[in-house]
N, C-alpha and C. Protein backbone atom coordinates (compact mmCIF):
# COMPACT_ATOMS: atom_id res chain seq x y z
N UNK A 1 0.84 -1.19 0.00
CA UNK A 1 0.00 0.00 0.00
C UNK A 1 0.88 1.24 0.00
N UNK A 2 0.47 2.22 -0.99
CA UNK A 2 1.42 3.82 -1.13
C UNK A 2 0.64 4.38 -0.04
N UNK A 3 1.19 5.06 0.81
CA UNK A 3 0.44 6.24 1.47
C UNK A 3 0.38 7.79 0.73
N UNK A 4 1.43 7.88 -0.67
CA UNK A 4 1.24 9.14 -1.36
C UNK A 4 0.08 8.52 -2.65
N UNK A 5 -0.43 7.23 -2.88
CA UNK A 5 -1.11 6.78 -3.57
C UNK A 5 -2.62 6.83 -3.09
N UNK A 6 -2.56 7.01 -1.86
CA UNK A 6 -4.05 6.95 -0.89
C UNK A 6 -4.39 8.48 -1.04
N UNK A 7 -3.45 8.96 -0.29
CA UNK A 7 -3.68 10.44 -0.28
C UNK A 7 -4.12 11.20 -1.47
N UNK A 8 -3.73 10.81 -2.82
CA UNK A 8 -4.18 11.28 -3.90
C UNK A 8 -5.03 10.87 -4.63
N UNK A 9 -5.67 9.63 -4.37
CA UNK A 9 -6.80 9.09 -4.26
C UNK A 9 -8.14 9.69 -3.25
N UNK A 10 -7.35 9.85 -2.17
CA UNK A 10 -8.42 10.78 -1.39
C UNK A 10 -8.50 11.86 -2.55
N UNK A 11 -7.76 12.92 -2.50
CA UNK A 11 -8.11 13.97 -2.96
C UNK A 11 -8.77 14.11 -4.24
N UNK A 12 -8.42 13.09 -5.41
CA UNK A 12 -9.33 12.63 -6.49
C UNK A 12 -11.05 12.49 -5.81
N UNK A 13 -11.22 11.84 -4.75
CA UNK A 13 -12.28 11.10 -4.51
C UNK A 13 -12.90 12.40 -3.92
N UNK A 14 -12.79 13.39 -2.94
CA UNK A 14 -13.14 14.78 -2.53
C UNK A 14 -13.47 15.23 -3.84
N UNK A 15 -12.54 14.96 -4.85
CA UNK A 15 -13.11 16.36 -6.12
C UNK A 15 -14.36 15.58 -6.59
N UNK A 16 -14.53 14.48 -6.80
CA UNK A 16 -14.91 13.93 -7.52
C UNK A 16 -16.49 13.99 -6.81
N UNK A 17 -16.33 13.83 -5.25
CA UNK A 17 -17.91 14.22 -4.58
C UNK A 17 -18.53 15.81 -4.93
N UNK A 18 -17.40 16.47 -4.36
CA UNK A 18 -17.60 18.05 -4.71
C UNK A 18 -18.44 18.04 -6.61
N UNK A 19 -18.00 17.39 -7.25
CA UNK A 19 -17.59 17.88 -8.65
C UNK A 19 -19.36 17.18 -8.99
N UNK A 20 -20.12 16.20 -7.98
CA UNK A 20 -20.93 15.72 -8.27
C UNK A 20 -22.08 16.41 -7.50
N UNK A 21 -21.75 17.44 -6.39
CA UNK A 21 -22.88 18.38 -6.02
C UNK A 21 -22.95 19.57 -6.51
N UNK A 22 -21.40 19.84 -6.60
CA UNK A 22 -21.51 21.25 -7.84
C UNK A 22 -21.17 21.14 -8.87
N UNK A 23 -21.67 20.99 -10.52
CA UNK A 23 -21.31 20.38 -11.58
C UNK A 23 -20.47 21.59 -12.07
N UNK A 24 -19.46 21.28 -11.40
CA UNK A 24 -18.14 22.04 -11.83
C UNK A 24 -16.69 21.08 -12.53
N UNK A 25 -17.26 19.69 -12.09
CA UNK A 25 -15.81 18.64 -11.90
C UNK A 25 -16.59 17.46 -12.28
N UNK A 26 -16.32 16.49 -13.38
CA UNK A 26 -16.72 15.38 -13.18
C UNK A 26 -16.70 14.32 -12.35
N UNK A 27 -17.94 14.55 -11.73
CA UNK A 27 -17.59 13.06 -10.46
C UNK A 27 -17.40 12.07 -10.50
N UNK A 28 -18.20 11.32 -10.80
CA UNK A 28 -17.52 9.81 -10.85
C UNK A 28 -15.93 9.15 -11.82
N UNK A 29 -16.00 9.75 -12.89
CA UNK A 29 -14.67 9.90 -13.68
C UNK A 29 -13.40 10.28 -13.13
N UNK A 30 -13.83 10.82 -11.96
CA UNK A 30 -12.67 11.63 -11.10
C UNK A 30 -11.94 10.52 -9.87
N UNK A 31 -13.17 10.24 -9.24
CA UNK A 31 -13.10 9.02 -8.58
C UNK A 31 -13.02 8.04 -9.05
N UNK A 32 -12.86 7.37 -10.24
CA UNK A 32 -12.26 6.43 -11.27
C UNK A 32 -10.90 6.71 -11.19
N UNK A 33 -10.73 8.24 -11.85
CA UNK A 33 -9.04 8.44 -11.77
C UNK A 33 -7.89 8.54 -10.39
N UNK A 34 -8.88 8.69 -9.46
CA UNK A 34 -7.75 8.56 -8.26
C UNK A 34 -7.60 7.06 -8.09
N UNK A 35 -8.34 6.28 -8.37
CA UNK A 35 -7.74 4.69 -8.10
C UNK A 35 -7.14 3.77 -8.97
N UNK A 36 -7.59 4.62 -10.46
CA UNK A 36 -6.07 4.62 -11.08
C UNK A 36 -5.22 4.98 -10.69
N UNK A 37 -4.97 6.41 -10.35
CA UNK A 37 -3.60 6.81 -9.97
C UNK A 37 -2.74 6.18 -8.80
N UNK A 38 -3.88 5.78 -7.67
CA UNK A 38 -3.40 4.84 -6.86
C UNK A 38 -2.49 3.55 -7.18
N UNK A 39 -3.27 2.91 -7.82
CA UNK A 39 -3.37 1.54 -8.79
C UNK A 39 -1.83 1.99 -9.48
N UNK A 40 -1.06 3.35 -10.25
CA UNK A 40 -0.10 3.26 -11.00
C UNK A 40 0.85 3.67 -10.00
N UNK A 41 0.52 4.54 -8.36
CA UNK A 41 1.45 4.46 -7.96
C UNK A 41 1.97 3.20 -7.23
N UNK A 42 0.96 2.40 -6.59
CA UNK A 42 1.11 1.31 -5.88
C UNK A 42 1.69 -0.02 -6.80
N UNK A 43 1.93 0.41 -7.80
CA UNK A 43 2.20 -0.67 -8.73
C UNK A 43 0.82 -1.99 -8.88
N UNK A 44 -0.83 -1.72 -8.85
CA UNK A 44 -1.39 -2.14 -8.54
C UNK A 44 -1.49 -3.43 -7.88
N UNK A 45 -1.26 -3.65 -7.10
CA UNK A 45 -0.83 -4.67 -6.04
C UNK A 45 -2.23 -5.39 -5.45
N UNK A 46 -3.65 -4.24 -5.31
CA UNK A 46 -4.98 -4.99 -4.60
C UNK A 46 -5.62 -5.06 -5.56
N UNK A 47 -5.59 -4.27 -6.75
CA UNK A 47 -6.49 -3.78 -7.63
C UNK A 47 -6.30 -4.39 -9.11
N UNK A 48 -6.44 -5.63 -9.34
CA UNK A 48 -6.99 -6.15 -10.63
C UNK A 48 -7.21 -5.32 -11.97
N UNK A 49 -7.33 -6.16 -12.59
CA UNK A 49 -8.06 -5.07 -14.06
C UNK A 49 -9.86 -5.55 -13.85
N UNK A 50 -9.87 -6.64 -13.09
CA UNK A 50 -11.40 -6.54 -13.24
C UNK A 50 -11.98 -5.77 -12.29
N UNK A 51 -11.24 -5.12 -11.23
CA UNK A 51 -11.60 -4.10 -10.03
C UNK A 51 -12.03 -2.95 -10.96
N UNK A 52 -10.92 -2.76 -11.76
CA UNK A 52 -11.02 -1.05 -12.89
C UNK A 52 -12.51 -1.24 -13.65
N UNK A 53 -12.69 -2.32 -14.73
CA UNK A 53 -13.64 -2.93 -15.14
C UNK A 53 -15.12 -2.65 -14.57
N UNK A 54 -14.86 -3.16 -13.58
CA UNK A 54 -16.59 -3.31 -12.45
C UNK A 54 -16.39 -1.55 -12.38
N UNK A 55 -15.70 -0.59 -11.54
CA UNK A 55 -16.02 0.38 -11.47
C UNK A 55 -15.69 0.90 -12.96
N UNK A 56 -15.35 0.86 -13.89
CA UNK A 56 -15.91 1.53 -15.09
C UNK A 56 -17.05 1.25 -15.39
N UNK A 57 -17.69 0.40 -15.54
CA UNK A 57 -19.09 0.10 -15.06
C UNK A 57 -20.23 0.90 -14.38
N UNK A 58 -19.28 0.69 -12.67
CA UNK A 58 -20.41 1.96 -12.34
C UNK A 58 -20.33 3.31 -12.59
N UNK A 59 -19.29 4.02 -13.23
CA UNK A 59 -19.03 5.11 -13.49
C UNK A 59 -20.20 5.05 -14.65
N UNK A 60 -20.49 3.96 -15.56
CA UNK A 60 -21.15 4.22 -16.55
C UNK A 60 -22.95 4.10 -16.00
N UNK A 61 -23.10 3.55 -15.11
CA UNK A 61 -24.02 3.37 -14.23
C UNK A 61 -24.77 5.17 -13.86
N UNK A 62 -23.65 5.60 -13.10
CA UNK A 62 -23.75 6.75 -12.86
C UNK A 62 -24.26 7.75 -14.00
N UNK A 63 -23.99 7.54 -14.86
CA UNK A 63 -24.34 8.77 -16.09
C UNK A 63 -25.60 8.41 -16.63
N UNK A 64 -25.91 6.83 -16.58
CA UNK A 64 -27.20 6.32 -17.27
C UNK A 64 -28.39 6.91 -16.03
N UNK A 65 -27.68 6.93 -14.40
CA UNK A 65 -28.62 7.47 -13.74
C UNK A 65 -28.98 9.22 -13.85
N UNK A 66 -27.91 9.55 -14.20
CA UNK A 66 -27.97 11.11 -14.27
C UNK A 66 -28.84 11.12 -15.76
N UNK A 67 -29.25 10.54 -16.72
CA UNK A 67 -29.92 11.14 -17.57
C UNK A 67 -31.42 10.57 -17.34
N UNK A 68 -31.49 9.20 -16.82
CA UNK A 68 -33.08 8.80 -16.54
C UNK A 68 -33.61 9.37 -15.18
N UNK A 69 -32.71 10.32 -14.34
CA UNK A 69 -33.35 10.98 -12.95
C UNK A 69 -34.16 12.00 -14.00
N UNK A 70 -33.38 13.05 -15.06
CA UNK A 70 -34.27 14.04 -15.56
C UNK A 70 -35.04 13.63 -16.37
N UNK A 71 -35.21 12.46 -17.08
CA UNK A 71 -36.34 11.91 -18.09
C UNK A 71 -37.70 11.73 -17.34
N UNK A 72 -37.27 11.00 -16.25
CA UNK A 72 -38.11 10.35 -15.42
C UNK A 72 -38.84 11.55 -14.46
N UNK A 73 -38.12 12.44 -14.51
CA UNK A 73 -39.31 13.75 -13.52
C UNK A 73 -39.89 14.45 -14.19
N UNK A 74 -39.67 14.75 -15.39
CA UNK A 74 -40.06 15.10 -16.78
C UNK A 74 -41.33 14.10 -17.29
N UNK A 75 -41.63 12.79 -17.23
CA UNK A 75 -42.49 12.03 -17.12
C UNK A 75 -43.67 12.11 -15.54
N UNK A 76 -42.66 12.18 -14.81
CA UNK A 76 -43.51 12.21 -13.40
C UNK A 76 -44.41 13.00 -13.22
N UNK A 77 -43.78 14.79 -13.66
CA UNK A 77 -44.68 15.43 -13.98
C UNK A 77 -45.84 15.97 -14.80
N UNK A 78 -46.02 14.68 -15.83
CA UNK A 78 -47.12 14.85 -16.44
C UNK A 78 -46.38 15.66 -18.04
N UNK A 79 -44.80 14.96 -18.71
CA UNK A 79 -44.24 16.16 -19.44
C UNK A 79 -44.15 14.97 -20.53
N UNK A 80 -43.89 15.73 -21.91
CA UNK A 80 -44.53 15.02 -23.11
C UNK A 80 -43.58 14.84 -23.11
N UNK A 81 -42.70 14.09 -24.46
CA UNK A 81 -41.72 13.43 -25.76
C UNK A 81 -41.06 15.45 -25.85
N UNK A 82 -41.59 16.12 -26.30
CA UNK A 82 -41.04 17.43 -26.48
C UNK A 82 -40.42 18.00 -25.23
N UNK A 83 -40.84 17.67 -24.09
CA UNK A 83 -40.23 18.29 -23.13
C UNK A 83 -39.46 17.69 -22.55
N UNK A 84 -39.24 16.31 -23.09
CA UNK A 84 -37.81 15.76 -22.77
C UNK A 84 -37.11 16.00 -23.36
N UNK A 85 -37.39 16.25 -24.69
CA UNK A 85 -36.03 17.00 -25.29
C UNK A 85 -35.44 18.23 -25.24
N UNK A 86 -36.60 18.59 -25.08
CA UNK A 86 -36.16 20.30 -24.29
C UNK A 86 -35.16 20.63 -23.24
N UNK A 87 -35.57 19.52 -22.54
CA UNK A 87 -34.63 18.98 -21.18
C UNK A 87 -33.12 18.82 -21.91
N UNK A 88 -33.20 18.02 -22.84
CA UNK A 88 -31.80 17.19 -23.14
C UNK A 88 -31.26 18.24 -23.82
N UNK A 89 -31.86 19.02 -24.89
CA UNK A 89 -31.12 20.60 -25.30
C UNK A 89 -31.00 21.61 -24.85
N UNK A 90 -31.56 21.39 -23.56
CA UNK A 90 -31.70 22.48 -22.53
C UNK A 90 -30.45 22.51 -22.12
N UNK A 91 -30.01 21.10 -21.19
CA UNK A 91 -28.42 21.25 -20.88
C UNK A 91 -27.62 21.62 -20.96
N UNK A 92 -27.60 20.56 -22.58
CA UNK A 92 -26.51 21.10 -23.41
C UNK A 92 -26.19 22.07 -23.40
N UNK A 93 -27.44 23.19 -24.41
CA UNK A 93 -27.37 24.76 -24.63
C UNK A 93 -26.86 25.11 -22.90
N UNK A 94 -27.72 24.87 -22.03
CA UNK A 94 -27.23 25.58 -20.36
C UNK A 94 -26.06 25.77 -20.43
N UNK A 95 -25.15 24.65 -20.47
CA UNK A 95 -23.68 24.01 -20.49
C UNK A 95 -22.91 25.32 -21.17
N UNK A 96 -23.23 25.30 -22.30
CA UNK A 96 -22.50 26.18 -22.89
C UNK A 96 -22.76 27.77 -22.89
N UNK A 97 -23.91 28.36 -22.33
CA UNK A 97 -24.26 29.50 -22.26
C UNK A 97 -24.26 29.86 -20.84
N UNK A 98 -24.51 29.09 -19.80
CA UNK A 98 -24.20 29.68 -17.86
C UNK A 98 -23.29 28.48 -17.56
N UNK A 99 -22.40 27.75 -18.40
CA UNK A 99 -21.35 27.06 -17.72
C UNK A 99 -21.97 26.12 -16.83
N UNK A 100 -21.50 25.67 -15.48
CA UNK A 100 -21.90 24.51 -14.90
C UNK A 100 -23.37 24.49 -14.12
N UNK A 101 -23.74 25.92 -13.78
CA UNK A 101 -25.31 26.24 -13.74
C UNK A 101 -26.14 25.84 -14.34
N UNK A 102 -25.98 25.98 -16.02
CA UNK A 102 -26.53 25.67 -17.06
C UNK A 102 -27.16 24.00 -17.33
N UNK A 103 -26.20 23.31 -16.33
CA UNK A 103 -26.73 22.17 -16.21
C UNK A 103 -28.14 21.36 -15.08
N UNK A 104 -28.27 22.87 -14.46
CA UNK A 104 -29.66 23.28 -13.65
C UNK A 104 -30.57 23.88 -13.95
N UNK A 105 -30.65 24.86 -14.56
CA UNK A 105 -31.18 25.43 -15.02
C UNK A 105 -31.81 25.29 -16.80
N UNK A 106 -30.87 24.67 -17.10
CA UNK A 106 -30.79 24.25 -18.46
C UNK A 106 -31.86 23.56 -19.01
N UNK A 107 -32.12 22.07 -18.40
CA UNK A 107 -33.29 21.13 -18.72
C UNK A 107 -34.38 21.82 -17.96
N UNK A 108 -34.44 22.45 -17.30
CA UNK A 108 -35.66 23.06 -16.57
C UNK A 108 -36.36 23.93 -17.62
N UNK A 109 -35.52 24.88 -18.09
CA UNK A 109 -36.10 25.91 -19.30
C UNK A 109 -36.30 25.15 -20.67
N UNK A 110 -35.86 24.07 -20.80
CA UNK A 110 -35.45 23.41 -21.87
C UNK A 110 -37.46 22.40 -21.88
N UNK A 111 -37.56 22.26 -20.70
CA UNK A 111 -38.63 21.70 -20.55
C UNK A 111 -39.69 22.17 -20.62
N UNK A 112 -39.66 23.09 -20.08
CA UNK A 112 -40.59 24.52 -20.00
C UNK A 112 -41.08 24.86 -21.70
N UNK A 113 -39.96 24.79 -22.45
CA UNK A 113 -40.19 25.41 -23.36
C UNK A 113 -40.93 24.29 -24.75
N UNK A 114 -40.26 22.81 -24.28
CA UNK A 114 -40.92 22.05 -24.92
C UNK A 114 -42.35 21.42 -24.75
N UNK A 115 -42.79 22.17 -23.31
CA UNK A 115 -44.50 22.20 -23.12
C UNK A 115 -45.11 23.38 -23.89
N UNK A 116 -44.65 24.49 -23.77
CA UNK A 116 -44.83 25.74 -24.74
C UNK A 116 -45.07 25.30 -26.14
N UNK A 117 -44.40 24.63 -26.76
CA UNK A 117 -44.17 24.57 -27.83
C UNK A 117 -45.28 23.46 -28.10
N UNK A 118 -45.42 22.61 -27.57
CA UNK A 118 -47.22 21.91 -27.64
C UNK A 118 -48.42 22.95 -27.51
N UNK A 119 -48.22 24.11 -27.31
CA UNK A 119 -49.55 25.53 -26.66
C UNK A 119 -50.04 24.75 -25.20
N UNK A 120 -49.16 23.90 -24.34
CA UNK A 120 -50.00 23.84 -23.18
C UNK A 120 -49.82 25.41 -22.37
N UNK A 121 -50.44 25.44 -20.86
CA UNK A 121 -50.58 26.27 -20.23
C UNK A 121 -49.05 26.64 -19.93
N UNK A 122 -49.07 27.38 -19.29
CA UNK A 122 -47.46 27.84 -18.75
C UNK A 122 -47.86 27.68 -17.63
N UNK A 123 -48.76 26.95 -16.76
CA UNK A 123 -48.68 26.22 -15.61
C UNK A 123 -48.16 25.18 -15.48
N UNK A 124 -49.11 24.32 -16.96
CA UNK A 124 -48.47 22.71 -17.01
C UNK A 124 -46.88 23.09 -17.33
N UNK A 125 -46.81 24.01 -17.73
CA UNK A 125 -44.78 23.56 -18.76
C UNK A 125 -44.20 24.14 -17.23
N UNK A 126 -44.72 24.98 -16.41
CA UNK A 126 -43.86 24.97 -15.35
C UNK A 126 -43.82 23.84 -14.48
N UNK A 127 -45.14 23.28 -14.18
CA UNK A 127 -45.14 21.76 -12.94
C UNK A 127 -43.98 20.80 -14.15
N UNK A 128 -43.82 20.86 -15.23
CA UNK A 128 -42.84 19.64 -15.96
C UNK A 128 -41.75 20.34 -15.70
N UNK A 129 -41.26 22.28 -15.95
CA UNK A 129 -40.40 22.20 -15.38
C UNK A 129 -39.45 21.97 -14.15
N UNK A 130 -40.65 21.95 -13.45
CA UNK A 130 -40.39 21.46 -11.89
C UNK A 130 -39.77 19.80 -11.65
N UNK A 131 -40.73 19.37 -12.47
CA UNK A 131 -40.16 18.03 -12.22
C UNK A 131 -38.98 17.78 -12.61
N UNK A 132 -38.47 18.39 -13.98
CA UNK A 132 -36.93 18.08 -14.14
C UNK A 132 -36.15 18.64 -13.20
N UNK A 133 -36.17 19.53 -12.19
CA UNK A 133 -35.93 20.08 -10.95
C UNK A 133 -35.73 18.50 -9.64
N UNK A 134 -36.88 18.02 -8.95
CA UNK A 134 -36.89 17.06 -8.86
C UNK A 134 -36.40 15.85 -9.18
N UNK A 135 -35.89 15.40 -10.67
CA UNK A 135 -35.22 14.09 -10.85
C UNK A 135 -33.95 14.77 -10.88
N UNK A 136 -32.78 15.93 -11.35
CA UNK A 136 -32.23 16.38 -10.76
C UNK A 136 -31.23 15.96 -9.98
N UNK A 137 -32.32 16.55 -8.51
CA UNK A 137 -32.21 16.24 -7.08
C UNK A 137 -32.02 14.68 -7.01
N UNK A 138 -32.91 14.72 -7.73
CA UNK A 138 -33.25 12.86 -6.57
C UNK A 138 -31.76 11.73 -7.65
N UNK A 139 -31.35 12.25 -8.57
CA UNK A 139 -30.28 11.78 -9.57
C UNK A 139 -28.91 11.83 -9.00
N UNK A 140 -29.45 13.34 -8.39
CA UNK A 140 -27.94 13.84 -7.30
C UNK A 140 -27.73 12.67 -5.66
N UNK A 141 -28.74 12.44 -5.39
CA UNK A 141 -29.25 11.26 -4.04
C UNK A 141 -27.96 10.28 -4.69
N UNK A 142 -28.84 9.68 -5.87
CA UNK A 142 -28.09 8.48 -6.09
C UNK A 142 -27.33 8.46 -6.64
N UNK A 143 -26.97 9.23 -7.00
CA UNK A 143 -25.21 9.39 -7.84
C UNK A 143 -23.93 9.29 -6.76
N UNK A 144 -24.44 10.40 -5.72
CA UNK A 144 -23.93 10.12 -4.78
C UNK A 144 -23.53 9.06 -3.86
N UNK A 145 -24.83 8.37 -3.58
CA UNK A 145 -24.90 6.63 -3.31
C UNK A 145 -24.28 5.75 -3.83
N UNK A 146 -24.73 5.85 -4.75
CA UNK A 146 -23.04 5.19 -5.75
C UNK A 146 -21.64 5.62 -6.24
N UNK A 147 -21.62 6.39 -5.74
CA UNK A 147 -19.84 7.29 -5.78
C UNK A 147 -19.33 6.62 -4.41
N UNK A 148 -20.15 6.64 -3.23
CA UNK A 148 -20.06 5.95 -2.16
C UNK A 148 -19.56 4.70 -1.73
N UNK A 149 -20.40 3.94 -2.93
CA UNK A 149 -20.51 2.37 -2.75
C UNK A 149 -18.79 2.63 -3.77
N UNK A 150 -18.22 3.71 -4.36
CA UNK A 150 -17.29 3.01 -5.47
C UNK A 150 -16.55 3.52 -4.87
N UNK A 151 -16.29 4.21 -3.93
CA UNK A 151 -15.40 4.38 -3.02
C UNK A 151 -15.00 3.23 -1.68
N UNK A 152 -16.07 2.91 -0.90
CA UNK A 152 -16.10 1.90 0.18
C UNK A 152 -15.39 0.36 -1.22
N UNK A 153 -15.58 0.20 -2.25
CA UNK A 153 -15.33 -0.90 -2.60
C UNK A 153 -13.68 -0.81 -2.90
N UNK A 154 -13.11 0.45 -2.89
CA UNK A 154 -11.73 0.67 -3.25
C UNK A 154 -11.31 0.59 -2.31
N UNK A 155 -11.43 0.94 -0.89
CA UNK A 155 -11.03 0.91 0.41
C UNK A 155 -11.20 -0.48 0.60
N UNK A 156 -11.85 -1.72 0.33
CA UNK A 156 -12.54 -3.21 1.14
C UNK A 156 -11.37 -3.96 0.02
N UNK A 157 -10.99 -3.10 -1.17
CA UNK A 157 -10.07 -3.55 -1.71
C UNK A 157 -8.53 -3.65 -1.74
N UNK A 158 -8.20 -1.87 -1.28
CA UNK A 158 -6.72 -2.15 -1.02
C UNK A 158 -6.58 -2.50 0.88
N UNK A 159 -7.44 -1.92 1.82
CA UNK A 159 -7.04 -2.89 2.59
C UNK A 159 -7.43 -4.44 3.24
């Protein structure tokens, strides 16, 4: 076991939580890369290629949850085929026009606008934008939960 291999693994694994409540830093990808980096300083010694494997996995886990939390509140709330896409170009566009905000704000207006664009009320396109608000949140729950579990499994692994 490196103790300058842990330590920078910690600090990968900090950005990588941070980076997953404030979408400033990719999280789970981040926490992938500190146990690589571990893994290349330690000369991987606990850590297999099928250890890397399984958590590339859940890293991919993680992103399939981050896009069905906003599909799925977007549905919850009563929101059509248009306002999921609104959602999904919402992002994007967010992304690139308010930076890591944009990825909050983004599918929300994005949703909003693809109820608009059916002539519903601007009540209904707001309760759908709400809900992409809601899966969101509840995407952020379990992303987290599983950044968790891919952390505790790197720790049950190198010691």
């Amino acid at each position: 076991m490196s103790i300058i291999g842990i330590v920078i693994a910690i600090l990968f694994f900090i950005a990588g939580l941070i980076g997953t409540v404030l979408p400033l830093l990719p999280g789970a990808p981040l926490i992938w890369l500190g146990m690589l980096l571990y893994g290349l300083i330690g000369g991987f010694d606990n850590l297999p290629l099928i250890f890397f494997l399984g958590q590339g996995l859940v890293v991919m886990l993680v992103f399939i949850v981050d896009y069905l939390a906003g599909a799925w509140g977007v549905h919850r709330y009563g929101g059509s085929r248009e306002a999921i896409w609104g959602s999904v170009i919402g992002a994007l566009l967010g992304l690139v026009i308010l930076g890591p905000f944009g990825l909050i704000f983004g599918p929300f207006l994005g949703a909003v606008a693809g109820e608009l664009y059916l002539n519903n009320t601007l009540d209904k396109a707001f309760k759908v934008g709400v809900g992409t608000l809601v899966g969101f949140f509840g995407g952020l729950v379990i992303k987290l939960a599983i950044e968790v579990v891919m952390i505790v499994w790197f720790f049950m692994a190198v010691f």
